[in-house]
Protein backbone atom coordinates (compact mmCIF):
# COMPACT_ATOMS: atom_id res chain seq x y z
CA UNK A 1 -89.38 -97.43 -29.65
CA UNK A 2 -87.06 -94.45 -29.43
CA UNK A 3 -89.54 -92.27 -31.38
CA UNK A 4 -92.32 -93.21 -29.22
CA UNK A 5 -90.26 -91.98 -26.11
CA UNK A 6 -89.35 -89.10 -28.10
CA UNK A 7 -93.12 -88.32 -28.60
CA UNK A 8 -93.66 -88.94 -24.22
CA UNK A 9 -90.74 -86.60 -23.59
CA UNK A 10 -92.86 -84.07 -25.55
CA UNK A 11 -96.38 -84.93 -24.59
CA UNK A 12 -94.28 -84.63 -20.83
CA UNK A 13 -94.91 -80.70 -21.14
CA UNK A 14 -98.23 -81.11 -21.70
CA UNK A 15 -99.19 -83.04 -19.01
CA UNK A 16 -100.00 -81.26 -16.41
CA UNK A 17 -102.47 -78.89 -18.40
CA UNK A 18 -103.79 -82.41 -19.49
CA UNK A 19 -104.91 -83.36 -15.97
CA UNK A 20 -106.14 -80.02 -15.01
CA UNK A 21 -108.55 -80.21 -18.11
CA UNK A 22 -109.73 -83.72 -16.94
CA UNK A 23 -110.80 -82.65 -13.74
CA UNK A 24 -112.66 -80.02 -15.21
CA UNK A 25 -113.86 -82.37 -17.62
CA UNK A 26 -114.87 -84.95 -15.15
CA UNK A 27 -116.97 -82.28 -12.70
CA UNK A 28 -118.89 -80.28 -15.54
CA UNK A 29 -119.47 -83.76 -17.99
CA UNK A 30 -117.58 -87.13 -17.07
CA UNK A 31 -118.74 -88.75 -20.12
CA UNK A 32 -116.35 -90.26 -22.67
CA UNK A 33 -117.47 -88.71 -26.03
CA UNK A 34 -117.45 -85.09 -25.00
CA UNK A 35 -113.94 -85.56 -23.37
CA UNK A 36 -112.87 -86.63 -26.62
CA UNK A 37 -114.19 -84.10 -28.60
CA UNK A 38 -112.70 -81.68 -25.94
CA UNK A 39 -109.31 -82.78 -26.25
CA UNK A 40 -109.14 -82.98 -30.20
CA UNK A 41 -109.97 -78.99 -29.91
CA UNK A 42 -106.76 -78.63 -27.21
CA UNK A 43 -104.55 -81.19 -29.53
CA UNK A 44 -105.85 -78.93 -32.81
CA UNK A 45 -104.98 -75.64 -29.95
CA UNK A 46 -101.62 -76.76 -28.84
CA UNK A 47 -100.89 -77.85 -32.19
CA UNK A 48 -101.85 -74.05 -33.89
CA UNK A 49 -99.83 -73.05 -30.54
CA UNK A 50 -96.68 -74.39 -31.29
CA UNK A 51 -96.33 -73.93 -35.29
CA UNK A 52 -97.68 -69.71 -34.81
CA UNK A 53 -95.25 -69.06 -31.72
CA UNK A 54 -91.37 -68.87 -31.80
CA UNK A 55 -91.55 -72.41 -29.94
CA UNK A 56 -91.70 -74.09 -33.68
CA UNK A 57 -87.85 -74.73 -32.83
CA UNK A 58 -88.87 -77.56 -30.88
CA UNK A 59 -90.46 -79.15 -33.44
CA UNK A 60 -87.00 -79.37 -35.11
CA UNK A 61 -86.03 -82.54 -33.18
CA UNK A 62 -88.96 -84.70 -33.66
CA UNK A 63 -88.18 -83.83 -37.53
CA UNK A 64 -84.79 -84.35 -37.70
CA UNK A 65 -85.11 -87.66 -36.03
CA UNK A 66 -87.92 -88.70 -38.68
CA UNK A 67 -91.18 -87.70 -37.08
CA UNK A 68 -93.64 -85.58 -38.63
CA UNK A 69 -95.76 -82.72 -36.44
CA UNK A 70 -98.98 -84.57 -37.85
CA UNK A 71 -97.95 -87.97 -36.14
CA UNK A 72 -96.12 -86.13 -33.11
CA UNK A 73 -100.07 -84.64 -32.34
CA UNK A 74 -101.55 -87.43 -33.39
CA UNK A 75 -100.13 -89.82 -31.17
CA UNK A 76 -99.95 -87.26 -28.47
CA UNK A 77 -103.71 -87.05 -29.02
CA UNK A 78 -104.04 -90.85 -28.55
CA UNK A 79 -101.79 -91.18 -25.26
CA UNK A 80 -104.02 -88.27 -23.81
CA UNK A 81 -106.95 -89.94 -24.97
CA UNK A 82 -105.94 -93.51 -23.30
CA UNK A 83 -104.75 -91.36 -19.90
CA UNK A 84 -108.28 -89.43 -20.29
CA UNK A 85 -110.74 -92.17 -20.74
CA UNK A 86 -108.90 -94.44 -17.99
CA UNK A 87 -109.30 -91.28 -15.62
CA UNK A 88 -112.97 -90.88 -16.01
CA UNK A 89 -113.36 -94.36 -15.66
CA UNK A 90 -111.71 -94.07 -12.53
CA UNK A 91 -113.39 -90.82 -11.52
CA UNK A 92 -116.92 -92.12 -12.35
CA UNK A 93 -116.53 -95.55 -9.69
CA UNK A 94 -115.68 -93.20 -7.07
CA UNK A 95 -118.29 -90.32 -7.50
């Protein structure tokens, strides 16, 4: 359990940029499949983001305390899909 709120402290920065692509998403294309395709390419981005800039130093946590940067993206890719496929649901009852 303390790993998996390790991983939401760090998904936490990503958040906001999370929802901003969602609205996008959900006025250009609210359907479910492209939204998922769409944020596997930002995961793969943010992922290619943080291991080429100096910010690999935060990755040093999540590995000290046991978690890889494959299951740190990985599940931050599944919490983002959960958030993203609950807010187009949402988005397409009231549009």
């Amino acid at each position: 359990m303390h790993r998996f709120l390790a991983i939401l402290a760090f998904y936490k920065t990503f958040v906001v940029w999370s929802f901003i692509a969602n609205t996008i998403i959900a006025f250009f294309n609210p359907h479910i499949g492209p939204a998922i395709a769409t944020k596997l390419c930002l995961t793969v981005f943010a992922w290619y983001y943080i291991n080429e800039t100096p910010n690999r130093r935060k990755l040093t946590f999540y590995k000290n305390i046991g978690i890889s940067s494959l299951k740190l993206f990985s599940t931050m890719f599944i919490v983002d899909c959960i958030l993203t496929v609950s807010f187009l649901l949402i988005f397409k009852e009231f549009i």
